[in-house]
C-alpha atoms as a PDB file:
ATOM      1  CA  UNK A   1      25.965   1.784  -2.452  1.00  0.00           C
ATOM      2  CA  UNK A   2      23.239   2.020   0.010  1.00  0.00           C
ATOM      3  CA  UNK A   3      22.091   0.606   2.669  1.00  0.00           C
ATOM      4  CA  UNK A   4      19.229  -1.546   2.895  1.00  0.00           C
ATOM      5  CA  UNK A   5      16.189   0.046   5.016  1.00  0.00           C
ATOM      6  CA  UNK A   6      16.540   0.798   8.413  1.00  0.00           C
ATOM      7  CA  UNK A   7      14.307  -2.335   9.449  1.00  0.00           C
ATOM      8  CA  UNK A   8      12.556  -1.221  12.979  1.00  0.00           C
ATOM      9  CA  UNK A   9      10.711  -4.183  15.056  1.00  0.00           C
ATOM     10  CA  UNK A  10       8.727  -3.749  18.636  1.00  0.00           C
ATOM     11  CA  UNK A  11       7.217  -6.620  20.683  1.00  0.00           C
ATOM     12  CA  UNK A  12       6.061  -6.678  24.103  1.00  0.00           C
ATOM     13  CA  UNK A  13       7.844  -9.717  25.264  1.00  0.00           C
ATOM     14  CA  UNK A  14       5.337 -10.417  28.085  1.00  0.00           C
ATOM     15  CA  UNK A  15       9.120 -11.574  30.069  1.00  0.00           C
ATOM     16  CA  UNK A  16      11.707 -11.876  27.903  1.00  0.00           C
ATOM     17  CA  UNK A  17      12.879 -15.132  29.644  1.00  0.00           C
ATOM     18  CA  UNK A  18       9.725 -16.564  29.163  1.00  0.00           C
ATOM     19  CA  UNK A  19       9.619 -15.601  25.474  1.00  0.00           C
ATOM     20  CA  UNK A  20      13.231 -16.737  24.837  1.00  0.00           C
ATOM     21  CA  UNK A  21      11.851 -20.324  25.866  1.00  0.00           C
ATOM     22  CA  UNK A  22       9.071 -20.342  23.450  1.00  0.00           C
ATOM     23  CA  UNK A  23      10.647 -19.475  20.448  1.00  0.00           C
ATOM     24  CA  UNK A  24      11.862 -15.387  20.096  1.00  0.00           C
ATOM     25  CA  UNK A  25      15.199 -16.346  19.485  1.00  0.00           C
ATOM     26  CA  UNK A  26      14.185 -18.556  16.541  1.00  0.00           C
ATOM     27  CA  UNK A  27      11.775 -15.583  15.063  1.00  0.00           C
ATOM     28  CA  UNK A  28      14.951 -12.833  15.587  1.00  0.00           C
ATOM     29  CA  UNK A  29      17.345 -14.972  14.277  1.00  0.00           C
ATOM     30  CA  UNK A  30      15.199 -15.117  10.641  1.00  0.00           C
ATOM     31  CA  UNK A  31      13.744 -11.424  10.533  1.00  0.00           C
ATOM     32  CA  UNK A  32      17.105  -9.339   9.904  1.00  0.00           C
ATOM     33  CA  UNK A  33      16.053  -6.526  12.523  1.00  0.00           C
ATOM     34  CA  UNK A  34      18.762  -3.727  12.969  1.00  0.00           C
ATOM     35  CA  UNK A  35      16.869  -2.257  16.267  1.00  0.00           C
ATOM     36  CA  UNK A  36      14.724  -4.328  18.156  1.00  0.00           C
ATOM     37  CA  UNK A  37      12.413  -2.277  20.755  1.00  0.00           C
ATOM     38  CA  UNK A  38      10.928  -4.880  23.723  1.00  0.00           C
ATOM     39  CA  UNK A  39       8.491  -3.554  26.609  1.00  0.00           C
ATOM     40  CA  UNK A  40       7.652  -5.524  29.358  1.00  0.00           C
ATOM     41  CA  UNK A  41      11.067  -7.435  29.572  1.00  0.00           C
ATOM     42  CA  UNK A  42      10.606  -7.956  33.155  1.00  0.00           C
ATOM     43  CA  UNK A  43      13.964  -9.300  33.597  1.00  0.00           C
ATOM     44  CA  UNK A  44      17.694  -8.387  34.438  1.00  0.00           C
ATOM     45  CA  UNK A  45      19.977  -6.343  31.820  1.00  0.00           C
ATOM     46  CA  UNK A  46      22.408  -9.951  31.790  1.00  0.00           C
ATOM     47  CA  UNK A  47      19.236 -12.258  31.460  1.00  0.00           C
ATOM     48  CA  UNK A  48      19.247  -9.917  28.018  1.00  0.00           C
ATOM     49  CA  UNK A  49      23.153  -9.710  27.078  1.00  0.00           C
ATOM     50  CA  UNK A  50      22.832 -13.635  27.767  1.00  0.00           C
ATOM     51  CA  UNK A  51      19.266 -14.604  25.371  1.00  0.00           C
ATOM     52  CA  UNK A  52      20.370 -11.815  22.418  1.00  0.00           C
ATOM     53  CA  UNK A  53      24.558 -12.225  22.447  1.00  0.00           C
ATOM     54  CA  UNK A  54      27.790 -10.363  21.816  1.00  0.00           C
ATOM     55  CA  UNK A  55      26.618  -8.684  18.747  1.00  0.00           C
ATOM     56  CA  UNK A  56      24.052  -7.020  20.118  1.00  0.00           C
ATOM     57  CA  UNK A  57      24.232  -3.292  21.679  1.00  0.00           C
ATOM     58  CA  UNK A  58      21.447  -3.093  24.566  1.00  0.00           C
ATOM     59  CA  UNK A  59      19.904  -0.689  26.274  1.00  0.00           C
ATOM     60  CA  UNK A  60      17.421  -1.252  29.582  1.00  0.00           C
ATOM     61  CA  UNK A  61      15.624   0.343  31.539  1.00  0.00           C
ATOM     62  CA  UNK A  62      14.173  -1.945  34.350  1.00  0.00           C
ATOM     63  CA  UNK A  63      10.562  -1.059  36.610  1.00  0.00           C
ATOM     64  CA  UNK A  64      11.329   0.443  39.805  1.00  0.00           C
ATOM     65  CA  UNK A  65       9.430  -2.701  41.403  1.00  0.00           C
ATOM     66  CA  UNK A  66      11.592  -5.416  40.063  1.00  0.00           C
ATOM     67  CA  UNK A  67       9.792  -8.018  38.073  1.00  0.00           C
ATOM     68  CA  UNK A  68       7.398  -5.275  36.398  1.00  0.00           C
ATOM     69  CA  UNK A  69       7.028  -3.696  33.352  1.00  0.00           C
ATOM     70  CA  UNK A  70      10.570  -2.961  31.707  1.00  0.00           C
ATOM     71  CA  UNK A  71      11.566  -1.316  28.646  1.00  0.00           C
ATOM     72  CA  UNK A  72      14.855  -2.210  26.147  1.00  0.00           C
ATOM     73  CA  UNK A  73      16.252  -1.171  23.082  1.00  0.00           C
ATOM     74  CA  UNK A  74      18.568  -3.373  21.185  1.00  0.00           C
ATOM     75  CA  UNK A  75      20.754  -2.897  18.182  1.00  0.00           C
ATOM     76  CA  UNK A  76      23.570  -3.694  15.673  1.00  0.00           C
ATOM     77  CA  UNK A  77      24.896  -0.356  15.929  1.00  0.00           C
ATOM     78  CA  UNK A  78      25.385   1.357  18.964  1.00  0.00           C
ATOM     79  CA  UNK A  79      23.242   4.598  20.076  1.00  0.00           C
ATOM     80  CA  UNK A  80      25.173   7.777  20.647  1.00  0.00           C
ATOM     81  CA  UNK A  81      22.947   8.610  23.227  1.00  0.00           C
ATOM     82  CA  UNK A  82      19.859   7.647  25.425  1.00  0.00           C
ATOM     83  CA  UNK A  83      17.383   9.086  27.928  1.00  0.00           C
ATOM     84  CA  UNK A  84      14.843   7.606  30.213  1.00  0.00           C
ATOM     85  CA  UNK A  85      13.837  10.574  32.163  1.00  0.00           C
ATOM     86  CA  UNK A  86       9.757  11.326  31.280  1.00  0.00           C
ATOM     87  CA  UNK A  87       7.649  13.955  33.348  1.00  0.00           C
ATOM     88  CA  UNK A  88       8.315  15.869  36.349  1.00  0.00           C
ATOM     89  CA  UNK A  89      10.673  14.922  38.455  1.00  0.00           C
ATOM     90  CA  UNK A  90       8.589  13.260  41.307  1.00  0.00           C
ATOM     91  CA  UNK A  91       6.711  10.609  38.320  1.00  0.00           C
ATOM     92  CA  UNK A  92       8.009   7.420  38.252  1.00  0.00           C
ATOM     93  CA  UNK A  93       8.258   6.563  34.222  1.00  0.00           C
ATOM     94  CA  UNK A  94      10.656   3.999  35.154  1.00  0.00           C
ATOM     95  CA  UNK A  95      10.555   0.851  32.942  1.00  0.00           C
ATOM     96  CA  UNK A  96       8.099   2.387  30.895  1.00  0.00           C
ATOM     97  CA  UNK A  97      10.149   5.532  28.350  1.00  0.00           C
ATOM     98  CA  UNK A  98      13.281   4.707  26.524  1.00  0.00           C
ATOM     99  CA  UNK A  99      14.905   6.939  24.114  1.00  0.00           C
ATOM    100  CA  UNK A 100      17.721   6.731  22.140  1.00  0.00           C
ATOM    101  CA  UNK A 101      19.391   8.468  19.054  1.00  0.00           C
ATOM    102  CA  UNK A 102      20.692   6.023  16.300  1.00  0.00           C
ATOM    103  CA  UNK A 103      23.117   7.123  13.229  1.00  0.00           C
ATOM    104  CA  UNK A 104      21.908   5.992   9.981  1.00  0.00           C
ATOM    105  CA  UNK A 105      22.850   6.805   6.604  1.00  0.00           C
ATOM    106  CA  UNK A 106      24.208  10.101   8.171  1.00  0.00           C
ATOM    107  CA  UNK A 107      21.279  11.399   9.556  1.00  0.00           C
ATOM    108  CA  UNK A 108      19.968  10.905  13.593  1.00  0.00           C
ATOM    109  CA  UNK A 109      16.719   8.629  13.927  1.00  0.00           C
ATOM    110  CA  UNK A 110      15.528   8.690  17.881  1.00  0.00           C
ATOM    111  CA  UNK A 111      13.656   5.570  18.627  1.00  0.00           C
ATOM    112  CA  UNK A 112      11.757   5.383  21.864  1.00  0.00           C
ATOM    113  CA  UNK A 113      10.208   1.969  23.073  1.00  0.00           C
ATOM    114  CA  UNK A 114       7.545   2.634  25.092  1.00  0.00           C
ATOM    115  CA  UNK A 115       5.557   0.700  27.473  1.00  0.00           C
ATOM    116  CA  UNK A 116       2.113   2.567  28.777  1.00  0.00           C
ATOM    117  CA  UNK A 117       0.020   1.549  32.149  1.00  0.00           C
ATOM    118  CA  UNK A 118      -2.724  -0.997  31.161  1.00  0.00           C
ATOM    119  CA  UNK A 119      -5.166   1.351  33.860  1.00  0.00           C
ATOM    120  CA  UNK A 120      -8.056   0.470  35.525  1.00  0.00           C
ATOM    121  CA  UNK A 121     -10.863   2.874  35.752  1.00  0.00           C
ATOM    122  CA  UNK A 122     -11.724   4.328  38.981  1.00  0.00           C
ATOM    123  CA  UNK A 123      -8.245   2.797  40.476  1.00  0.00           C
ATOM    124  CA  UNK A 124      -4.632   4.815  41.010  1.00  0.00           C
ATOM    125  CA  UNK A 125      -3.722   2.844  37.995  1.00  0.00           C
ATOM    126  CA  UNK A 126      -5.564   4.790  36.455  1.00  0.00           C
ATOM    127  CA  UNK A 127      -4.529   8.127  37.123  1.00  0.00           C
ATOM    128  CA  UNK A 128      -0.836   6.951  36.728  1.00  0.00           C
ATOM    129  CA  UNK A 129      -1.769   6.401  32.643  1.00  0.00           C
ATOM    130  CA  UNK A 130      -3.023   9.327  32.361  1.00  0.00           C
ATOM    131  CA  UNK A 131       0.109  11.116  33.931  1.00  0.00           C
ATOM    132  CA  UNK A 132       2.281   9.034  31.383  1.00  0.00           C
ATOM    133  CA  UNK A 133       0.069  10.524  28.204  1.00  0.00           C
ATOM    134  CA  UNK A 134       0.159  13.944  29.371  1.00  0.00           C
ATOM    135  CA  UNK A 135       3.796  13.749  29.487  1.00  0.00           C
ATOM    136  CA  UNK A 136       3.996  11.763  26.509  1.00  0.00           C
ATOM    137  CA  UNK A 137       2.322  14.031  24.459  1.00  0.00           C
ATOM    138  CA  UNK A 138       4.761  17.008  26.160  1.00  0.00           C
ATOM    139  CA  UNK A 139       7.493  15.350  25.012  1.00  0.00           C
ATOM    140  CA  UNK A 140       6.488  14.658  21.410  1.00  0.00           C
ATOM    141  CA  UNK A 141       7.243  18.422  20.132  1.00  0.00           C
ATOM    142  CA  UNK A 142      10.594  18.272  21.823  1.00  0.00           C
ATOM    143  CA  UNK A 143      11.504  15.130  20.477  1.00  0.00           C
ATOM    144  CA  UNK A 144      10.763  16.308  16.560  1.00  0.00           C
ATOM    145  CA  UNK A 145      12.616  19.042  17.389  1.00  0.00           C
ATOM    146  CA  UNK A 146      15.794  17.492  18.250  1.00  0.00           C
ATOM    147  CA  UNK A 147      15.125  15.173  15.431  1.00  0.00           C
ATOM    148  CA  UNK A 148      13.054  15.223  12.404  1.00  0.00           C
ATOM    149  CA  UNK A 149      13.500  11.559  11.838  1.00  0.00           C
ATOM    150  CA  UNK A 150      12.216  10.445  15.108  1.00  0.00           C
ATOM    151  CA  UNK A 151       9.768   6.987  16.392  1.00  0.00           C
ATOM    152  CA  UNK A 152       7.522   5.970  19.401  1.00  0.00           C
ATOM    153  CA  UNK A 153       6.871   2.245  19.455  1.00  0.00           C
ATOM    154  CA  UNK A 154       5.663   0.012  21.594  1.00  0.00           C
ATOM    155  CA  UNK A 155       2.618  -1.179  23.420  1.00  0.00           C
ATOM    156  CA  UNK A 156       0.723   2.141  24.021  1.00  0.00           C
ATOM    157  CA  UNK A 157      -2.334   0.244  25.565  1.00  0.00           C
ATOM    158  CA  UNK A 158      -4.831   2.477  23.917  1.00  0.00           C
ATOM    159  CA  UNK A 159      -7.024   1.636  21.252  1.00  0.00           C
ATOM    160  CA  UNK A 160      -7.838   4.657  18.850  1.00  0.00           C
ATOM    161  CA  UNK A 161     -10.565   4.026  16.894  1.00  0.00           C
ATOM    162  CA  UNK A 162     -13.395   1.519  16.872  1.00  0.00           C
ATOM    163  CA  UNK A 163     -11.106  -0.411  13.997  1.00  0.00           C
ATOM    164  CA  UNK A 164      -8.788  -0.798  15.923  1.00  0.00           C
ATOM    165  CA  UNK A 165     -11.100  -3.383  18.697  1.00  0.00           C
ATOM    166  CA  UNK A 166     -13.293  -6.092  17.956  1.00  0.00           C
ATOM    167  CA  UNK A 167     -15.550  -6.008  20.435  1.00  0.00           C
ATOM    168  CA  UNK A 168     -15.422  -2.284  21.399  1.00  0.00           C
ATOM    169  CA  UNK A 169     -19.141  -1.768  21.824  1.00  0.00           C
ATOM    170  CA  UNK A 170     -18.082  -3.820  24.870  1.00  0.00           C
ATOM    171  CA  UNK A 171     -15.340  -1.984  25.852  1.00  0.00           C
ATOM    172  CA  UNK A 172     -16.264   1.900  25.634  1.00  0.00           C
ATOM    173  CA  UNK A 173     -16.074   2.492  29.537  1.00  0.00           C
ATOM    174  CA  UNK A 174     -12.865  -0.082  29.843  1.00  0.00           C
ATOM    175  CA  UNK A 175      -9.134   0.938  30.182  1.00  0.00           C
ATOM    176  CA  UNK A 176      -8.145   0.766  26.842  1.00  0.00           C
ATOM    177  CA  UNK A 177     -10.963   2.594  25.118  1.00  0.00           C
ATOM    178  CA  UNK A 178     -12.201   5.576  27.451  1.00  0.00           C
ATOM    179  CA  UNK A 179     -12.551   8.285  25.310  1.00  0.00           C
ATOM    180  CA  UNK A 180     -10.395  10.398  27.412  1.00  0.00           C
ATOM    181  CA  UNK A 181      -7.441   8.056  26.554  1.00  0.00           C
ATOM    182  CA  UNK A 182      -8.757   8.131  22.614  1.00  0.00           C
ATOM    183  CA  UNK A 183      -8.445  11.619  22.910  1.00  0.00           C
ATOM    184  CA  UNK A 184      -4.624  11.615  23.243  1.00  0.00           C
ATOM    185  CA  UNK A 185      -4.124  10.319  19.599  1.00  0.00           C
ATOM    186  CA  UNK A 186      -6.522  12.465  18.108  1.00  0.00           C
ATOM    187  CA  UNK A 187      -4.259  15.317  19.236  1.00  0.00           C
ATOM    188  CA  UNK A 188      -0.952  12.994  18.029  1.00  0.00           C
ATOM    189  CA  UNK A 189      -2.080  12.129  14.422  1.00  0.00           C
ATOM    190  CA  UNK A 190      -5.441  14.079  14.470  1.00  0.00           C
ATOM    191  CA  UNK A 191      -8.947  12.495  14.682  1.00  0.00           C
ATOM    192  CA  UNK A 192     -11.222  10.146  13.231  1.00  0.00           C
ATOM    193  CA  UNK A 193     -12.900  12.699  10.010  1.00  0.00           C
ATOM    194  CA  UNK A 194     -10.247  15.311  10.563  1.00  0.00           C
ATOM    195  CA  UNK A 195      -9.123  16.107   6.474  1.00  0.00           C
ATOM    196  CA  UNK A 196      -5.514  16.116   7.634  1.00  0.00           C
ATOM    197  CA  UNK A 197      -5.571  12.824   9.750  1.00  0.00           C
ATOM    198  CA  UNK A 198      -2.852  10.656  10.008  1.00  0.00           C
ATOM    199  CA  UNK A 199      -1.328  12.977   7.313  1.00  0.00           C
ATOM    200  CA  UNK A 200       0.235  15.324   9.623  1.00  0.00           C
ATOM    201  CA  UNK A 201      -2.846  16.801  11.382  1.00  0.00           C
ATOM    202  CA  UNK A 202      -2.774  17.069  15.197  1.00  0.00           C
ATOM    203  CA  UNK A 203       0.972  17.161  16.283  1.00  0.00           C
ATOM    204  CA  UNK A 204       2.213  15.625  13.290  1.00  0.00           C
ATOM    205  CA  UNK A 205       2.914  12.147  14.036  1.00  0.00           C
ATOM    206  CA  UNK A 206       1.843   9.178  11.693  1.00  0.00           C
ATOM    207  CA  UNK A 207       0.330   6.120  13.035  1.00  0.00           C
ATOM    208  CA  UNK A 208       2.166   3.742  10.115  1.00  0.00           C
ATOM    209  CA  UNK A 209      -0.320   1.147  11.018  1.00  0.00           C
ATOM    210  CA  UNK A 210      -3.133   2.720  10.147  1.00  0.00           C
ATOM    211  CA  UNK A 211      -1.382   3.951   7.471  1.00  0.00           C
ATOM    212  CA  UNK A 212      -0.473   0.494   5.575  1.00  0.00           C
ATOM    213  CA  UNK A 213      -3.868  -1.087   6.325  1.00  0.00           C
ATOM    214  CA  UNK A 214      -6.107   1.261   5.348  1.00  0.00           C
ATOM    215  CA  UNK A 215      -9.711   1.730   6.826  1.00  0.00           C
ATOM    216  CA  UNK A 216     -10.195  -1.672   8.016  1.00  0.00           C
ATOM    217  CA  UNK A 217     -10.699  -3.388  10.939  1.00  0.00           C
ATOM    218  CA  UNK A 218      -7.202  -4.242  12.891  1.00  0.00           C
ATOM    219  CA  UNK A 219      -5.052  -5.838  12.022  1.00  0.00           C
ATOM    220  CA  UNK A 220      -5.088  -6.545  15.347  1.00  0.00           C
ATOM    221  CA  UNK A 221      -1.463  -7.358  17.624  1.00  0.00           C
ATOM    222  CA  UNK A 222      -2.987  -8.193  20.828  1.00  0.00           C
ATOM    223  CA  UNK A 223      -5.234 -11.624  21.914  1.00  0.00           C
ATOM    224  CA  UNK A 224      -6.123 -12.520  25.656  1.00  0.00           C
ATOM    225  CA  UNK A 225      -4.734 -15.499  26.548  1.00  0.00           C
ATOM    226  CA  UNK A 226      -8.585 -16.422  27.539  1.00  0.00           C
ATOM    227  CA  UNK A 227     -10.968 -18.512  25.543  1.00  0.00           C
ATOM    228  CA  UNK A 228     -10.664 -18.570  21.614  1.00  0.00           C
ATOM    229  CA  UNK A 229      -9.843 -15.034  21.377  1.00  0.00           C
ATOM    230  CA  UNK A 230      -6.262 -15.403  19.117  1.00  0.00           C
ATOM    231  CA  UNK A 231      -8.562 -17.844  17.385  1.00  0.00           C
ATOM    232  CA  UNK A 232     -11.530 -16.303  16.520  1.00  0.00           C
ATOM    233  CA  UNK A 233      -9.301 -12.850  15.781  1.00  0.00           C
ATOM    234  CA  UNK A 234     -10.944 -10.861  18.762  1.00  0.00           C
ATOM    235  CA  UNK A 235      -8.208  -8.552  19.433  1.00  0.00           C
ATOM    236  CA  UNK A 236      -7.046  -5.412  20.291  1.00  0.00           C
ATOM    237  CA  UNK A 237      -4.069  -3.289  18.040  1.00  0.00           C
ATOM    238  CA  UNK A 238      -2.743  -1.430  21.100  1.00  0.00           C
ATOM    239  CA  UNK A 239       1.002  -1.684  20.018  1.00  0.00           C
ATOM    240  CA  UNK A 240       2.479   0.883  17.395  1.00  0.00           C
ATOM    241  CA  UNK A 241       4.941   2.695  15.429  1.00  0.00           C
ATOM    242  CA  UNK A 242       4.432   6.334  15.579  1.00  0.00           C
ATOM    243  CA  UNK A 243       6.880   8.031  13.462  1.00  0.00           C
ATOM    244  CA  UNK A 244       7.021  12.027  12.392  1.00  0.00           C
ATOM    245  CA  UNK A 245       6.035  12.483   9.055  1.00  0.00           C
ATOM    246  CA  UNK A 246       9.393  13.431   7.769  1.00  0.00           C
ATOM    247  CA  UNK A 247      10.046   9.378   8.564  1.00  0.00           C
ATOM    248  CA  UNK A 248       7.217   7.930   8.143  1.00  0.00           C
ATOM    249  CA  UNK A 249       7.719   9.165   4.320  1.00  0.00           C
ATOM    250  CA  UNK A 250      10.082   6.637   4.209  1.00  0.00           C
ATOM    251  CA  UNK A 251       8.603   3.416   5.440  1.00  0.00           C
ATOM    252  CA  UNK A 252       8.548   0.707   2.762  1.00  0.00           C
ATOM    253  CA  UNK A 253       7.001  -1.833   4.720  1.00  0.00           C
ATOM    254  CA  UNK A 254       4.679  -2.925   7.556  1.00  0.00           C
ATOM    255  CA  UNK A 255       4.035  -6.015   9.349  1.00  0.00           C
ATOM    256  CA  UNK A 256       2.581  -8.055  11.875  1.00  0.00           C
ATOM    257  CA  UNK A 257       4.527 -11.361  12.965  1.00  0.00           C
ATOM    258  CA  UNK A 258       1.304 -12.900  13.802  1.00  0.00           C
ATOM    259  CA  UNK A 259       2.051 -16.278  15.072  1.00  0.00           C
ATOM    260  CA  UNK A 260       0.675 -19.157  12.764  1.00  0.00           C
ATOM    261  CA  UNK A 261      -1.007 -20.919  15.685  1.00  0.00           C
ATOM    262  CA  UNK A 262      -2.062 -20.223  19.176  1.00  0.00           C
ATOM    263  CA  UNK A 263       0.434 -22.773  20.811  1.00  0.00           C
ATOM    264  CA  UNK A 264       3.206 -21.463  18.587  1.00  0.00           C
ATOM    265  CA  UNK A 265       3.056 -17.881  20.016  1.00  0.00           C
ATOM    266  CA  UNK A 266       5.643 -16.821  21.961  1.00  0.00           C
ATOM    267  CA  UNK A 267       3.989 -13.957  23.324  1.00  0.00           C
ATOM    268  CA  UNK A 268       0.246 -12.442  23.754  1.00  0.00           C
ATOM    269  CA  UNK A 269       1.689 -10.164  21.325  1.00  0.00           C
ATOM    270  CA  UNK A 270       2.544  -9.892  17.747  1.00  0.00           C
ATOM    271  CA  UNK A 271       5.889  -8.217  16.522  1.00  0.00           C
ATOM    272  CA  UNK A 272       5.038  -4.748  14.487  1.00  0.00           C
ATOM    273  CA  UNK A 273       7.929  -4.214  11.930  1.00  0.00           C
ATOM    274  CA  UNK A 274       8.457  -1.714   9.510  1.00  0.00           C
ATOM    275  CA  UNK A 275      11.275  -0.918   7.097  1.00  0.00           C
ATOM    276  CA  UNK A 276      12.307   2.640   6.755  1.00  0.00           C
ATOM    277  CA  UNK A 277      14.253   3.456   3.466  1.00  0.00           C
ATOM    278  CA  UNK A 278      16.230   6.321   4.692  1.00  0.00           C
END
């Protein structure tokens, strides 16, 4: 008998300690996830063994600077192997690129949470982003190699396409939405007009949110935390699944866990899930 799909969820905790407090226990406890990816746990590998429990398997990868960024893989079943290594040797992709290989239904699926610089233009932070896309999008080929069933998800901080911002009239010369950073999915999935987009254009990858919603605008799966923006939907979709096409032929099902109400949110971030019938 098989198994039922291979159900993938990434967040963006925004602290995991904080989120544990508002509620993420309660939301993992009802959604049946087999591997949770988090970025921006900001916390110590125990603060997660103690908030997710004995059953389990976690993987971390903490910010050089402690208290910053963070990236963590959790699952049911344990990974046979992980890497965290992104880049030449002397960039610092610390907290920010974890990769592991998962055995399901006897094949390999490598999940990688990812967590990319926010940037500011004109600022070091900045030029650090765009180091982390270059070698992001070196290590895409490699990774379908070594697996044809592989997954990048996470918050990627980069909006694609004007559907993918509400205001992005606003936000054209912004971190976010430069077009040089825009430029680093079209070559991923292919771009905007391209016949083969999102199909397998580009370097093959599949942006499964795109994908499920069709060309509309969001849905969205980030707010700022100022004004009315979660109210008003004014938000940004800057976290993803990114899957090879030989996976993303199998995903069932896509989701945002938008939060019913602002002051019910445990994060300024929605869960993305997706079920993957391998």
């Amino acid at each position: 008998m098989p198994r039922k799909p291979l159900r993938v969820a990434s967040v963006n905790v925004n602290g995991v300690r904080a989120a544990f407090r508002k509620g993420m226990g309660e939301w993992l406890e009802k959604r049946d996830v087999d591997i949770l990816a988090m970025q921006e746990v900001r916390a110590a590998t125990e603060d997660l063994e103690n908030l997710l429990g004995p059953e389990w398997n976690i993987l971390h990868d903490p910010a050089t600077a402690k208290g910053r960024a963070g990236v963590a893989i959790a699952s049911r079943d344990a990974a046979s192997i992980h890497r965290v290594v992104l880049g030449p040797d002397e960039f610092d992709s610390a907290g920010r690129w974890l990769e592991a290989d998962y055995e399901w239904e006897g094949q390999v699926v490598t999940v990688v949470s990812a967590y990319v610089h926010s940037g500011e233009v004109g600022t070091p932070k900045q030029v650090e982003k765009m180091k982390f896309l270059d070698a992001m999008l070196e290590r895409l080929p490699a990774m379908h190699a070594h697996s044809p069933l592989a997954l990048v998800v996470g918050d990627l901080n980069v909006g694609h396409r004007t559907l993918d911002i509400k205001n992005w009239k606003g936000n054209q010369k912004k971190a976010g939405f430069l077009p040089e950073e825009r430029a680093y999915f079209d070559r991923i999935v292919g771009a905007e007009g391209d016949e083969g987009y999102n199909a397998g254009a580009g370097l093959g990858w599949v942006d499964l949110g795109r994908r499920f919603a069709g060309e509309v605008e969001g849905p969205y799966t980030w707010w700022s935390q100022r004004g009315k923006a979660f109210d008003t939907d004014t938000g940004w979709r800057i976290d993803y699944q990114l899957a090879t096409s030989e996976l993303a032929a199998t995903a069932t099902s896509y989701t945002i866990d938008k939060a019913d109400a602002w002051d019910t949110r445990w994060s300024d971030h929605a869960p993305v899930v997706v079920d993957y019938a391998l």
